[in-house]
N, C-alpha and C. Protein backbone atom coordinates (compact mmCIF):
# COMPACT_ATOMS: atom_id res chain seq x y z
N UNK A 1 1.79 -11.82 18.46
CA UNK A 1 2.61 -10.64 18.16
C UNK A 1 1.73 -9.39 18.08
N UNK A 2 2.66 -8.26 18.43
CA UNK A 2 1.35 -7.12 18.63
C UNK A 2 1.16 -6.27 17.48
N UNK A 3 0.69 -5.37 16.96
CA UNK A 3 0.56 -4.31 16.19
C UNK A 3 1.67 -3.94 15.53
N UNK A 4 2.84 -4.18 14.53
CA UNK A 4 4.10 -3.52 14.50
C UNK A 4 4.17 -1.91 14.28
N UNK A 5 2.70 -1.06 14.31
CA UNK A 5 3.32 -0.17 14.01
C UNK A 5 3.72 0.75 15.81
N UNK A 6 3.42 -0.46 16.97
CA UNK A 6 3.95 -0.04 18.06
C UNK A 6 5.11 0.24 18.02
N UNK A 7 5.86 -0.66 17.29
CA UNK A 7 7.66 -0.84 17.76
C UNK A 7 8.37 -0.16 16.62
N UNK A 8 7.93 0.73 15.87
CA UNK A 8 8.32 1.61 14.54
C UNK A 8 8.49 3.14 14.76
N UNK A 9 9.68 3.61 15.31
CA UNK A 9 10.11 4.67 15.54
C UNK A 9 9.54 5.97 14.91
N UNK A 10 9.07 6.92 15.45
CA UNK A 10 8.48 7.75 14.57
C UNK A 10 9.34 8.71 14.05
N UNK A 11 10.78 9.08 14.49
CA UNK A 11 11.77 9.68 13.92
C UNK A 11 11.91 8.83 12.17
N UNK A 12 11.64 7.20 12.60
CA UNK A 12 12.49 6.45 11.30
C UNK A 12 11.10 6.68 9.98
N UNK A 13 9.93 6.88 10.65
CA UNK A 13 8.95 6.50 9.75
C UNK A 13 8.68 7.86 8.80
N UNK A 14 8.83 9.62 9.90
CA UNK A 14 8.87 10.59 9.29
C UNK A 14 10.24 10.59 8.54
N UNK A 15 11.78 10.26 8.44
CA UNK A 15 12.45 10.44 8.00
C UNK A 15 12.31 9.54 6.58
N UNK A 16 12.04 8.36 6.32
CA UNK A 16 10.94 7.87 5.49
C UNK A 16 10.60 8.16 4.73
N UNK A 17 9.08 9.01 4.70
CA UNK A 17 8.19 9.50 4.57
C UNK A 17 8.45 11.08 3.94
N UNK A 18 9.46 11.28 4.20
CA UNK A 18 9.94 12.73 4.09
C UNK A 18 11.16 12.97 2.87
N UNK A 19 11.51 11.51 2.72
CA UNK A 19 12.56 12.05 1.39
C UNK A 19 12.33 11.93 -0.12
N UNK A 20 12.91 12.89 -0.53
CA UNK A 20 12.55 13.20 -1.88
C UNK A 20 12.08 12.48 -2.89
N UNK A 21 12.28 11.27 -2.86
CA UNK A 21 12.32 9.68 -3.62
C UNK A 21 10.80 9.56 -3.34
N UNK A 22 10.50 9.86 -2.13
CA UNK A 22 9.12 9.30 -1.73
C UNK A 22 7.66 10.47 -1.54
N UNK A 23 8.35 11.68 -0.67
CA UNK A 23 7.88 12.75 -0.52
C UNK A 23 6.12 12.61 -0.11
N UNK A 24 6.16 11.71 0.70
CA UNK A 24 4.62 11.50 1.08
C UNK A 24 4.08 12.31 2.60
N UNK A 25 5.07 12.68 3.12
CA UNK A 25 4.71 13.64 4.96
C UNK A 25 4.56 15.00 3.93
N UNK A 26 5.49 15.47 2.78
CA UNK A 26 5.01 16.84 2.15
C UNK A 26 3.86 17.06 1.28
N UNK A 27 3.28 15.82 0.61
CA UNK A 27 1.93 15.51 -0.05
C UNK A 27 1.07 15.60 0.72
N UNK A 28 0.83 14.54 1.90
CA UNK A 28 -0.10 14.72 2.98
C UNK A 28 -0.01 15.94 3.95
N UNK A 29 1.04 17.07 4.20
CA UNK A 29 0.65 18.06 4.94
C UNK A 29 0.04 19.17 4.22
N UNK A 30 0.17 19.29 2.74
CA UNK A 30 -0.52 20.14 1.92
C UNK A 30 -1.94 19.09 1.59
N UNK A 31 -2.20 17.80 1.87
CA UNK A 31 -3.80 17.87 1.47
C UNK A 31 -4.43 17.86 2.59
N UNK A 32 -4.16 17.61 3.78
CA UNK A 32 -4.34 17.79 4.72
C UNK A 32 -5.01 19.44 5.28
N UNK A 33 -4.45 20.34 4.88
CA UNK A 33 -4.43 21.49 4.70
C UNK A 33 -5.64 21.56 4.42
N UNK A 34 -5.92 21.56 2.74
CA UNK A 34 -7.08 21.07 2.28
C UNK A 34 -8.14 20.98 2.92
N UNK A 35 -8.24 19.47 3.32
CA UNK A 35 -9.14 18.66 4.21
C UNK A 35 -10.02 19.61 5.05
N UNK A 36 -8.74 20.14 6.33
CA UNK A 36 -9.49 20.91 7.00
C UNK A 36 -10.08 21.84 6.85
N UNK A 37 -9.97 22.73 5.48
CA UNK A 37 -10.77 23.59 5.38
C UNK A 37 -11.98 23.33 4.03
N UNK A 38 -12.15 22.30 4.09
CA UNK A 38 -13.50 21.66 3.01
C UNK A 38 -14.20 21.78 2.92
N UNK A 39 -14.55 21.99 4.50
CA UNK A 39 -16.43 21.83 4.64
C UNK A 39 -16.56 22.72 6.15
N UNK A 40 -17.61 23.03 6.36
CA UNK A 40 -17.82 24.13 7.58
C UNK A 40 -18.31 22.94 8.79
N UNK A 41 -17.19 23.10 9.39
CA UNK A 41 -17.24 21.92 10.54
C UNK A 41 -16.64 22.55 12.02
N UNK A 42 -16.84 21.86 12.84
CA UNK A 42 -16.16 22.42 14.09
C UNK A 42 -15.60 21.36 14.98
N UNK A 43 -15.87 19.91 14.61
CA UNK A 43 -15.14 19.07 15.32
C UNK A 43 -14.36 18.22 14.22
N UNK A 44 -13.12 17.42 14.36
CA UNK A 44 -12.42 17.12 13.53
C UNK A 44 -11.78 15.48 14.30
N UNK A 45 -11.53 14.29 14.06
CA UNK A 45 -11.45 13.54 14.36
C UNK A 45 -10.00 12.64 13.11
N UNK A 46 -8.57 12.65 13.61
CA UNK A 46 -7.76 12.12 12.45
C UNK A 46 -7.66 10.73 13.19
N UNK A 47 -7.61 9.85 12.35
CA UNK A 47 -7.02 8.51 12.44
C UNK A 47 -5.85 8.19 11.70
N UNK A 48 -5.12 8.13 12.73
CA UNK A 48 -3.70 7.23 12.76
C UNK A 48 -2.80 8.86 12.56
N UNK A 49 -2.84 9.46 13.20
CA UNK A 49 -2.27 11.10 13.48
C UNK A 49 -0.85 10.60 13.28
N UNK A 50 -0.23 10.32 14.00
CA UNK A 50 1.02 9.93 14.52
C UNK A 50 2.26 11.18 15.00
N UNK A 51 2.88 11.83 14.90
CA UNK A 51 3.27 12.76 15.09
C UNK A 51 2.47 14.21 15.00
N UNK A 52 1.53 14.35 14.45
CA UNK A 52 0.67 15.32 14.34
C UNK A 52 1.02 16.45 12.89
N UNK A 53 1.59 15.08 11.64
CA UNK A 53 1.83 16.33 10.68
C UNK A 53 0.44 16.67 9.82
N UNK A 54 0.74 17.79 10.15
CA UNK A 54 -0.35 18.71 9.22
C UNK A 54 -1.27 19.55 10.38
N UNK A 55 -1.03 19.67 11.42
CA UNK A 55 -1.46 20.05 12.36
C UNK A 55 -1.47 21.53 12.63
N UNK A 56 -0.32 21.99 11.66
CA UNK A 56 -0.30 23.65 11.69
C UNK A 56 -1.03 24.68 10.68
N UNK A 57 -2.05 23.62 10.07
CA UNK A 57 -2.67 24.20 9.17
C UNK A 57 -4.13 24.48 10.32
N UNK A 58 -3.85 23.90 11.70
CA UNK A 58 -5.80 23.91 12.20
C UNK A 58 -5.68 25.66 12.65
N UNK A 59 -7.03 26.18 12.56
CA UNK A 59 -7.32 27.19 12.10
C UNK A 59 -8.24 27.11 14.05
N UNK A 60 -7.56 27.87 15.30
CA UNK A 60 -7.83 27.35 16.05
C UNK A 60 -9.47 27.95 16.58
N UNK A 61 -9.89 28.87 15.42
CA UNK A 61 -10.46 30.11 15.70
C UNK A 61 -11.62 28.86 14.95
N UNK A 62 -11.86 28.03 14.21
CA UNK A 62 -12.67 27.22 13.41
C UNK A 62 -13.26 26.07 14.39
N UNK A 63 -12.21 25.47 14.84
CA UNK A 63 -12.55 24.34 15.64
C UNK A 63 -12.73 24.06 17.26
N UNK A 64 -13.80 23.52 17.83
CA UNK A 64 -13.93 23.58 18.85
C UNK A 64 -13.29 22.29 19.75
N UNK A 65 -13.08 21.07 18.73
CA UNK A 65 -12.23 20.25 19.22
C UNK A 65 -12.23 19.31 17.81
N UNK A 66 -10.26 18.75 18.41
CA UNK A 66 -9.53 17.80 17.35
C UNK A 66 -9.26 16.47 18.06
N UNK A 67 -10.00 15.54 17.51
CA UNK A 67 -9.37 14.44 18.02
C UNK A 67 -8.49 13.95 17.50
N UNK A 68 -6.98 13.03 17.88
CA UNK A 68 -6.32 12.42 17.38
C UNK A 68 -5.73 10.49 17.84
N UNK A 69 -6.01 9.83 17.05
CA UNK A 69 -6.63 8.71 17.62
C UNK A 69 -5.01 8.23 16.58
N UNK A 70 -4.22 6.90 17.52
CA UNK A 70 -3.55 6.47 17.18
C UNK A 70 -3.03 5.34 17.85
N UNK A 71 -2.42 4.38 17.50
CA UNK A 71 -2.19 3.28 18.17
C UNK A 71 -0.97 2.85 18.89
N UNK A 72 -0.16 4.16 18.76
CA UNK A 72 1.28 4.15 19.01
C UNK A 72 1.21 5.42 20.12
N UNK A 73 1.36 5.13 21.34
CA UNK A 73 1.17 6.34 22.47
C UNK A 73 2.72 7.36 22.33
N UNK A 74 3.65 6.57 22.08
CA UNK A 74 4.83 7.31 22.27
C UNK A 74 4.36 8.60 20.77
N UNK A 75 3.95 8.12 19.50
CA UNK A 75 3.66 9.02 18.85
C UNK A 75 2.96 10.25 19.13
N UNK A 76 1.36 9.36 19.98
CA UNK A 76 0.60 10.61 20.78
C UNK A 76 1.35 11.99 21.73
N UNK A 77 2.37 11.28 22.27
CA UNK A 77 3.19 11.98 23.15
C UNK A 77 3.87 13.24 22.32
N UNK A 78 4.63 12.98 21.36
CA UNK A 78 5.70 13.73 20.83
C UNK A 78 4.25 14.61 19.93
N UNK A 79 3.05 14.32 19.58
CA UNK A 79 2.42 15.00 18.87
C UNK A 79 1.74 16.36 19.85
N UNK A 80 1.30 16.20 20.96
CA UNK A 80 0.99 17.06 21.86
C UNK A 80 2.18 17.64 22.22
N UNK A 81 3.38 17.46 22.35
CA UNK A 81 4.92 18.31 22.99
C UNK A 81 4.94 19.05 21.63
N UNK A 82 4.42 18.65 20.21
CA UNK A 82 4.79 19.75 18.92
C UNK A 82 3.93 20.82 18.44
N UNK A 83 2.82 20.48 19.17
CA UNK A 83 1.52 21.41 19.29
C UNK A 83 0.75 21.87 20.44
N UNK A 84 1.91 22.88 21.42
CA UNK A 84 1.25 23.17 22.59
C UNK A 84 -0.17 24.08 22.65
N UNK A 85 0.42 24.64 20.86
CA UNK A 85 -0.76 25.74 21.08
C UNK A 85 -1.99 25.66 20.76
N UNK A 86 -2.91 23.90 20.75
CA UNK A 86 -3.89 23.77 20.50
C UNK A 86 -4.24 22.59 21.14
N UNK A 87 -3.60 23.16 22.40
CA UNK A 87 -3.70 21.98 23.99
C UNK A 87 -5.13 22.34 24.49
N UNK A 88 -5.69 23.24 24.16
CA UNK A 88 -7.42 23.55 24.18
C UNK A 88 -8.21 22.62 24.01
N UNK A 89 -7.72 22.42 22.42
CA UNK A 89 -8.53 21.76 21.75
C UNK A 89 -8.53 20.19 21.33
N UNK A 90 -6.65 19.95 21.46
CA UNK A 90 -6.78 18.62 20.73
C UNK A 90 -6.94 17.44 22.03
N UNK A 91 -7.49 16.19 21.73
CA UNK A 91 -7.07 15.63 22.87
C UNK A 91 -6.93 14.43 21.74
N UNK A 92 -5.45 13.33 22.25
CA UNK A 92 -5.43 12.42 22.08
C UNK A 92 -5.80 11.03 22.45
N UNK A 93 -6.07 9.92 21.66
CA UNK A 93 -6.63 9.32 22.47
C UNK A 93 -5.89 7.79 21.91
N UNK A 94 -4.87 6.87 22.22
CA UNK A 94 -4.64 5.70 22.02
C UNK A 94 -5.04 4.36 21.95
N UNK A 95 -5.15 3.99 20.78
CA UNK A 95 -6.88 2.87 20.63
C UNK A 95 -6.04 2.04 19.40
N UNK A 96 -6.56 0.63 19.49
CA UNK A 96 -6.54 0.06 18.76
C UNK A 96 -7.90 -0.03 17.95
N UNK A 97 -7.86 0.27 16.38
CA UNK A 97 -9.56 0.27 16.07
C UNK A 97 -9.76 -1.32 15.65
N UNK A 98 -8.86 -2.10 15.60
CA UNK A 98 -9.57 -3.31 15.35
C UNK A 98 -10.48 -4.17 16.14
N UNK A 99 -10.09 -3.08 17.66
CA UNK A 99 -11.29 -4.07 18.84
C UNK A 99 -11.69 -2.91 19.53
N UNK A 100 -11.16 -1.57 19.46
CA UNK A 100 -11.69 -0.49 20.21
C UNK A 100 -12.63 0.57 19.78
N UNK A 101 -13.01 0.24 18.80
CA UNK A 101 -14.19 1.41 17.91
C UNK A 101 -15.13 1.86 18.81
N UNK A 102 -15.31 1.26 19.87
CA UNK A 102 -16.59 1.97 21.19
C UNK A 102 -16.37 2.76 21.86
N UNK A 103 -14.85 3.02 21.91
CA UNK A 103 -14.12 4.50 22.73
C UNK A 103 -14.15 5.65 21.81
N UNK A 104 -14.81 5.77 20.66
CA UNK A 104 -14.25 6.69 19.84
C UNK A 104 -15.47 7.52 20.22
N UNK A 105 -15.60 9.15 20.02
CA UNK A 105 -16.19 9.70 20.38
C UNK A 105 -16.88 10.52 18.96
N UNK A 106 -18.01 11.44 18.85
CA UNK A 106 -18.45 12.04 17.74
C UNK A 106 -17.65 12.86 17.22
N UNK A 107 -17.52 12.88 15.71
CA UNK A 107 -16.48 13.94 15.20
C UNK A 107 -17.43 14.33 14.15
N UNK A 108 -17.28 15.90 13.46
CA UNK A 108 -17.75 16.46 12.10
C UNK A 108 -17.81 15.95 10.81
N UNK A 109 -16.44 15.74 11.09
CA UNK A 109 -15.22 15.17 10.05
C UNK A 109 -14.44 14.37 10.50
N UNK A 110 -13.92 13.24 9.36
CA UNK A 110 -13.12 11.84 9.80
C UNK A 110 -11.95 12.18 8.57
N UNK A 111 -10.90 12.55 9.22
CA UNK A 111 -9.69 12.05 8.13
C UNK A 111 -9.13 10.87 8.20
N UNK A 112 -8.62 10.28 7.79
CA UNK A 112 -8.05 9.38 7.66
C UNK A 112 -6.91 8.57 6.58
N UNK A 113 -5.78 9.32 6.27
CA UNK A 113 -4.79 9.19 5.65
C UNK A 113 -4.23 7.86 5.38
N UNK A 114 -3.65 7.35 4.23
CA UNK A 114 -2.97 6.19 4.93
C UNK A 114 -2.72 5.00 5.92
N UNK A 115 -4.35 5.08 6.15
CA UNK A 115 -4.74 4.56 7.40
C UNK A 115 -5.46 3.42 7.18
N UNK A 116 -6.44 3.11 6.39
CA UNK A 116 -7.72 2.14 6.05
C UNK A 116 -6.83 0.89 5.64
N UNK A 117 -5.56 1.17 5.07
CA UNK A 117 -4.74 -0.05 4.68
C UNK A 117 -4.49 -1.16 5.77
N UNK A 118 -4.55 -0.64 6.85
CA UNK A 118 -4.14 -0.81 8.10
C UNK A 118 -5.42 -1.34 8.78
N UNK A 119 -6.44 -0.89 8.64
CA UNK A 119 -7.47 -1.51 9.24
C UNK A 119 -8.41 -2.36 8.42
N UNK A 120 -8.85 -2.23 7.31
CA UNK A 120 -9.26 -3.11 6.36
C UNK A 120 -10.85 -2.59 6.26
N UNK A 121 -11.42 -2.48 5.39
CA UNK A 121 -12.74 -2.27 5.15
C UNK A 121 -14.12 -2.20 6.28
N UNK A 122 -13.61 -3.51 6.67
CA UNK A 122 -14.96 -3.72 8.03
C UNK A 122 -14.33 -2.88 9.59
N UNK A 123 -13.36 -3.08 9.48
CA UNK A 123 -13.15 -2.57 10.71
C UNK A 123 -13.27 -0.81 10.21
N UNK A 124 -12.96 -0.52 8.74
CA UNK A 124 -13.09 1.25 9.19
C UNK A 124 -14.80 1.36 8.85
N UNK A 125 -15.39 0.25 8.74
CA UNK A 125 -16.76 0.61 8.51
C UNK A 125 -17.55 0.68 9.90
N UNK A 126 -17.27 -0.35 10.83
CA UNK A 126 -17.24 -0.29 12.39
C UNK A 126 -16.52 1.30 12.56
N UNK A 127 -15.89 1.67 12.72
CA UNK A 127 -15.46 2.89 13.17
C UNK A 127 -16.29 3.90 12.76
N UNK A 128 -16.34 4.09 11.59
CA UNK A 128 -17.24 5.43 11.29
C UNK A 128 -18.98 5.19 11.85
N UNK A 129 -19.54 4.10 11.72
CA UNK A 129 -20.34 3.65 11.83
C UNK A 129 -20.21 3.92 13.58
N UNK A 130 -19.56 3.99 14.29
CA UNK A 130 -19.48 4.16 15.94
C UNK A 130 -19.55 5.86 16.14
N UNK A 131 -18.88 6.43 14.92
CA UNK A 131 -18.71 8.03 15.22
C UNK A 131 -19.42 8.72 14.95
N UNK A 132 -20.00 8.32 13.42
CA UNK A 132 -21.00 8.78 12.95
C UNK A 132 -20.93 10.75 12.01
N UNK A 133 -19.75 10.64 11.60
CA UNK A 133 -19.40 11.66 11.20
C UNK A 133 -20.18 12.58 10.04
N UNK A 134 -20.18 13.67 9.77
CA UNK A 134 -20.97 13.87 8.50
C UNK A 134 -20.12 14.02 7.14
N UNK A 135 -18.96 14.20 7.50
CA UNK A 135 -18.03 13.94 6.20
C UNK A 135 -16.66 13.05 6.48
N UNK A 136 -16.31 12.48 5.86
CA UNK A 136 -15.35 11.51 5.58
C UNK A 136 -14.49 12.24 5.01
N UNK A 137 -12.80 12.29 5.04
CA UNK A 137 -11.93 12.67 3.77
C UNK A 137 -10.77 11.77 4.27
N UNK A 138 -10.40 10.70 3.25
CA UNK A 138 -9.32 9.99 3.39
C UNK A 138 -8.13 9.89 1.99
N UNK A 139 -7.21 9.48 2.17
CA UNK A 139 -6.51 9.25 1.35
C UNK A 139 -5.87 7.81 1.31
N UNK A 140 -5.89 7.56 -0.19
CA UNK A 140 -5.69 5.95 0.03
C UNK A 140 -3.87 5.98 -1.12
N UNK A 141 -3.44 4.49 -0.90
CA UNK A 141 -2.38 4.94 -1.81
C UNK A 141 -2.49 3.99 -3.43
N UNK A 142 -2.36 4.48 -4.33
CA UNK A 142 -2.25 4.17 -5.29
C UNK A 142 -0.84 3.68 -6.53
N UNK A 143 -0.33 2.05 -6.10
CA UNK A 143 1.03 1.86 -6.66
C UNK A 143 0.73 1.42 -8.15
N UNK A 144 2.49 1.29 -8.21
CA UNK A 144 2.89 0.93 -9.73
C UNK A 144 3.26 -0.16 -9.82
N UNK A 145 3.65 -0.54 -8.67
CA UNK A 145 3.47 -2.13 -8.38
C UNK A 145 3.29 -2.84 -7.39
N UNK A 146 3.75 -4.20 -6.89
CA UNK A 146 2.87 -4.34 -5.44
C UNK A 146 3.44 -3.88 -4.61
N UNK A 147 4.41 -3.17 -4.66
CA UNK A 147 5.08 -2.50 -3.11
C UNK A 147 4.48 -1.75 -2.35
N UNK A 148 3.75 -1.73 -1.19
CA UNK A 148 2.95 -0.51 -0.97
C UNK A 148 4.05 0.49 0.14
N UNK A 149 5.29 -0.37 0.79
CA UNK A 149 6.20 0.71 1.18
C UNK A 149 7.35 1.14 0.38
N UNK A 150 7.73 2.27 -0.03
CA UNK A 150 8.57 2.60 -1.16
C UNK A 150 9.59 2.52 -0.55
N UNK A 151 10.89 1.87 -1.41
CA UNK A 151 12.33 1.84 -1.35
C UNK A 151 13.15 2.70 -0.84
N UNK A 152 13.70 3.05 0.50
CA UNK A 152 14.50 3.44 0.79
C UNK A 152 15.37 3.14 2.03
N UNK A 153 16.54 3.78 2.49
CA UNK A 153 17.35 3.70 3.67
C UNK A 153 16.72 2.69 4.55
N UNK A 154 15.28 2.94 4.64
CA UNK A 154 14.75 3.06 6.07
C UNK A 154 14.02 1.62 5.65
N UNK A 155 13.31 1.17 4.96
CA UNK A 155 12.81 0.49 4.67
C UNK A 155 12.44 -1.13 5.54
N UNK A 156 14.08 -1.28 6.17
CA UNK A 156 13.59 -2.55 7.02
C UNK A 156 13.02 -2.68 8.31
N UNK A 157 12.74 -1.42 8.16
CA UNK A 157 11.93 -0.45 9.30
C UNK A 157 10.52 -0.89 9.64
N UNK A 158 9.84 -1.37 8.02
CA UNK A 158 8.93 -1.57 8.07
C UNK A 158 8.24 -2.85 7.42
N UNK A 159 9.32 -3.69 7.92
CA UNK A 159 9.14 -5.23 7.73
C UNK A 159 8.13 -6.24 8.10
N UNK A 160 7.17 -5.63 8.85
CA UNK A 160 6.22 -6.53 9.86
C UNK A 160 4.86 -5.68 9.22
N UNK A 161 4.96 -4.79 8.45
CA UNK A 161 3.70 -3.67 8.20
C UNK A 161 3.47 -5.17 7.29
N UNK A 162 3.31 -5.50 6.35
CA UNK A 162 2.65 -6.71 5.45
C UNK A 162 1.63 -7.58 6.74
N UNK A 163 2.09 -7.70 7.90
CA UNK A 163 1.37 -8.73 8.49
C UNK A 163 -0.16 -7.57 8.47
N UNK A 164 -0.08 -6.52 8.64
CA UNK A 164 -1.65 -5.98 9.29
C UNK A 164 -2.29 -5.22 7.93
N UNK A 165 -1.31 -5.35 6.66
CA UNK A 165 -1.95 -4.61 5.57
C UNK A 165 -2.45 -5.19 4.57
N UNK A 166 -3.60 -4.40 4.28
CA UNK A 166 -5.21 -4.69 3.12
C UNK A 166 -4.92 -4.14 2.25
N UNK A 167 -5.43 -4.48 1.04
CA UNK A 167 -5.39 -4.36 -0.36
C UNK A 167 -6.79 -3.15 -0.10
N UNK A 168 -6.72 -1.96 -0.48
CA UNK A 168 -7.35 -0.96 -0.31
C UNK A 168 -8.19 -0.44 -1.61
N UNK A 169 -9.12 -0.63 -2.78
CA UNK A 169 -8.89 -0.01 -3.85
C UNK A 169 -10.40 1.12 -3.80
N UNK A 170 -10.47 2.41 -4.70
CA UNK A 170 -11.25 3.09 -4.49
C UNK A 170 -12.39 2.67 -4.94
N UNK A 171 -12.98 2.05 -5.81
CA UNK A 171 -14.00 1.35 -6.33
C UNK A 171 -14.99 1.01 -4.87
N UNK A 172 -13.94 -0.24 -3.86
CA UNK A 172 -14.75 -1.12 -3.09
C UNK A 172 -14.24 -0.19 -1.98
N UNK A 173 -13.42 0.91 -1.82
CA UNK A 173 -13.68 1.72 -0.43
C UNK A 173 -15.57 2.62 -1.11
N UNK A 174 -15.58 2.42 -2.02
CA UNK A 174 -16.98 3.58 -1.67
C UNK A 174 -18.27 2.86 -1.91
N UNK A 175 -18.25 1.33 -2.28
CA UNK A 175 -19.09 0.66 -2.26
C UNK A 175 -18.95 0.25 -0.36
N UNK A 176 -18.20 -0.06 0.30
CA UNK A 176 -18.27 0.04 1.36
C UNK A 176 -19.12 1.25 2.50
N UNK A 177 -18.68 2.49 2.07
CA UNK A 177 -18.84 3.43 2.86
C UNK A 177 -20.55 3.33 1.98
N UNK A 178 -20.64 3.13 0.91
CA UNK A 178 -22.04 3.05 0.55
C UNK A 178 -23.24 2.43 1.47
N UNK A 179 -22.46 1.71 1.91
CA UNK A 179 -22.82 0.35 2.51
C UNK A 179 -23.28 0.98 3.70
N UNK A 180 -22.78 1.59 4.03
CA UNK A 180 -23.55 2.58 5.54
C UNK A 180 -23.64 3.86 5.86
N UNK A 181 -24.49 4.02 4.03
CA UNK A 181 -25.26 5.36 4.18
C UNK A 181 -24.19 6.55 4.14
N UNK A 182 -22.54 6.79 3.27
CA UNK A 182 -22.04 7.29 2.65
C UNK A 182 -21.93 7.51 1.40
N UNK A 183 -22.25 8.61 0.69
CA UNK A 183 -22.05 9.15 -0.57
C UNK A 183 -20.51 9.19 -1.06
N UNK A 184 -20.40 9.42 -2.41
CA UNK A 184 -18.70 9.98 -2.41
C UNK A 184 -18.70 11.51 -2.66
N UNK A 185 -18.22 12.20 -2.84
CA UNK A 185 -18.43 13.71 -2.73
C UNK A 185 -17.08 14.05 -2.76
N UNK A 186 -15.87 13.48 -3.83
CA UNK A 186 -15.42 14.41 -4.39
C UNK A 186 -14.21 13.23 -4.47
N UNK A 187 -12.91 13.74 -5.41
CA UNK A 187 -11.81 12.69 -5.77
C UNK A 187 -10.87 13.41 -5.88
N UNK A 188 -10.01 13.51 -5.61
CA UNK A 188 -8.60 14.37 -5.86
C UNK A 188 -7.68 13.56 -5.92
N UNK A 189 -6.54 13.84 -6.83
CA UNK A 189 -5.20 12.81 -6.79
C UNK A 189 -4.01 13.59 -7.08
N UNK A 190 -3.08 13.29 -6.39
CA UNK A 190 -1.64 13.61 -5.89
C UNK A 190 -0.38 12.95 -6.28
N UNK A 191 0.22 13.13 -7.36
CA UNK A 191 1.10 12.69 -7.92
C UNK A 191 2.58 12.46 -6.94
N UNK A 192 2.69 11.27 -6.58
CA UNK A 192 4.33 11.29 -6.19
C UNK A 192 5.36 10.94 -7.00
N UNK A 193 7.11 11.25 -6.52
CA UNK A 193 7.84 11.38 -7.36
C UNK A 193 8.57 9.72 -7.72
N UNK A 194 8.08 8.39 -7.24
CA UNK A 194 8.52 7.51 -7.05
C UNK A 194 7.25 6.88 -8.26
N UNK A 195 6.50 7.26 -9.62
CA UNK A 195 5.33 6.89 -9.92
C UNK A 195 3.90 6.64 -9.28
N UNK A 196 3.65 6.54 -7.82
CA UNK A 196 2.54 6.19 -7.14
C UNK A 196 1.88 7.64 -6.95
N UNK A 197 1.18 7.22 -6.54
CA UNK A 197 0.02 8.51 -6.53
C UNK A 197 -0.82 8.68 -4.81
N UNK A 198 -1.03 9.86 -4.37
CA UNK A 198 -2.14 9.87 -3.31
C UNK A 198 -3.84 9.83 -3.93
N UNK A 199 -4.51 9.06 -3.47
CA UNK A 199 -6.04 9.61 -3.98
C UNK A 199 -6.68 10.13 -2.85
N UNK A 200 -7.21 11.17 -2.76
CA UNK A 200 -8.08 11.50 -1.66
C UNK A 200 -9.42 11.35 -2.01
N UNK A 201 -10.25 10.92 -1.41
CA UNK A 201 -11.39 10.37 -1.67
C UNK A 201 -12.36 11.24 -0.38
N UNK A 202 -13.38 11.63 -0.88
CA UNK A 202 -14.57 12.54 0.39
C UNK A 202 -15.80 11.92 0.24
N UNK A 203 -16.37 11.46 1.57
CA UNK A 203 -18.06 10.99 1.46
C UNK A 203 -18.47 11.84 2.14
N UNK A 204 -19.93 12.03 2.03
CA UNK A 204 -20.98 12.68 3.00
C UNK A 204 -22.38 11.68 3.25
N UNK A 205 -22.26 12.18 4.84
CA UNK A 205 -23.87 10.65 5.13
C UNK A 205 -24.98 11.49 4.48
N UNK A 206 -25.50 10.61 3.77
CA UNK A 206 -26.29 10.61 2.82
C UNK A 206 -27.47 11.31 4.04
N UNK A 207 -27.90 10.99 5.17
CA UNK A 207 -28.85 11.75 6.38
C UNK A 207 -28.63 12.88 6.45
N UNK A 208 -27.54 13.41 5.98
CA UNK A 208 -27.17 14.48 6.58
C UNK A 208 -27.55 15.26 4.75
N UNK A 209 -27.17 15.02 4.17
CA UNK A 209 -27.37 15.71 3.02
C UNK A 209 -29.24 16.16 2.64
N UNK A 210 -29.83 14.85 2.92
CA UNK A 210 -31.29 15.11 3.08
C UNK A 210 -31.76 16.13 4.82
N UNK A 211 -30.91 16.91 5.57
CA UNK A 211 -31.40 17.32 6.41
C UNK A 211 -32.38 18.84 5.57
């Protein structure tokens, strides 16, 4: 069986993601925001983009190129038709990172939202470890209980996500990224309205800090 988040509509996942109960596409396009303007960078690299929210915060005058790496092409598609005006800069690129981490190209900065759940520790340690970024900023999710998709309408939407998802916690994401010469460099947390929380979590390669 393949990836389910191929066959997961991106209308059903932003509509989702977007209601009040849950309010996680309006959390992540304001830290997102954030993100990009953190650190003085010029290339930018998101994992698991999917529609391209938060995309109207890129500052086109800052960056010389955005990568957006995702595993769902129809997403890639509708994300370039919503952002013509940084057809300069962004290019997408459709990859599975659990066997494709060798296509990925150098980025400044690695976001990565909601995403590491999905790939699991070693495989996002293979990834960065292929890109070689100088800052990291991800966000991980933090529940109230074991549900990691919250209750709503949409929900049986995302019935097959349990087969590809990792127990994520911030402790052993930064003993990981430790693990190959990442620092942590900073913690922020984001209250949602369902009790769970966003944590955003920032490393810097420790090489780069001694330059």
């Amino acid at each position: 069986m393949g990836n389910p988040w191929k066959k997961i509509n991106l209308s059903d996942y932003e509509s989702h993601m977007c209601l009040d109960s849950v309010y996680q596409l309006q959390t992540m396009n304001q830290m997102m925001k954030e993100q990009f303007n953190a650190y003085c960078i010029q290339s930018l690299m998101i994992l698991g983009i999917a529609g391209g929210n938060g995309l109207e915060h890129i500052d086109i005058q800052k960056f010389n190129k955005i990568y957006g790496i995702d595993i769902n092409e129809d997403y890639l598609n509708i994300c370039n038709q919503r952002y013509p005006m940084l057809k300069s800069i962004l290019e997408t690129k459709c990859l599975d990172l659990t066997s494709q981490t060798n296509q990925l190209p150098y980025a400044d900065l690695v976001v990565a939202n909601l995403f590491i759940e999905y790939l699991g520790y070693e495989c996002f340690q293979k990834a960065i470890t292929h890109i070689k970024p100088k800052y990291i900023s991800c966000a991980i999710q933090v529940n109230v209980d074991n549900s990691f998709v919250s209750n709503s309408p949409y929900i049986s939407v995302f019935d097959h996500l349990e087969e590809v998802l990792h127990s994520i916690d911030q402790p052993m994401l930064t003993k990981a990224m430790h693990d190959i010469n990442y620092l942590e460099n900073g913690v922020f947390e984001s209250k949602l309205p369902n009790g769970k929380k966003l944590v955003r979590i920032d490393y810097v390669c420790q090489s780069f800090i001694h330059q």
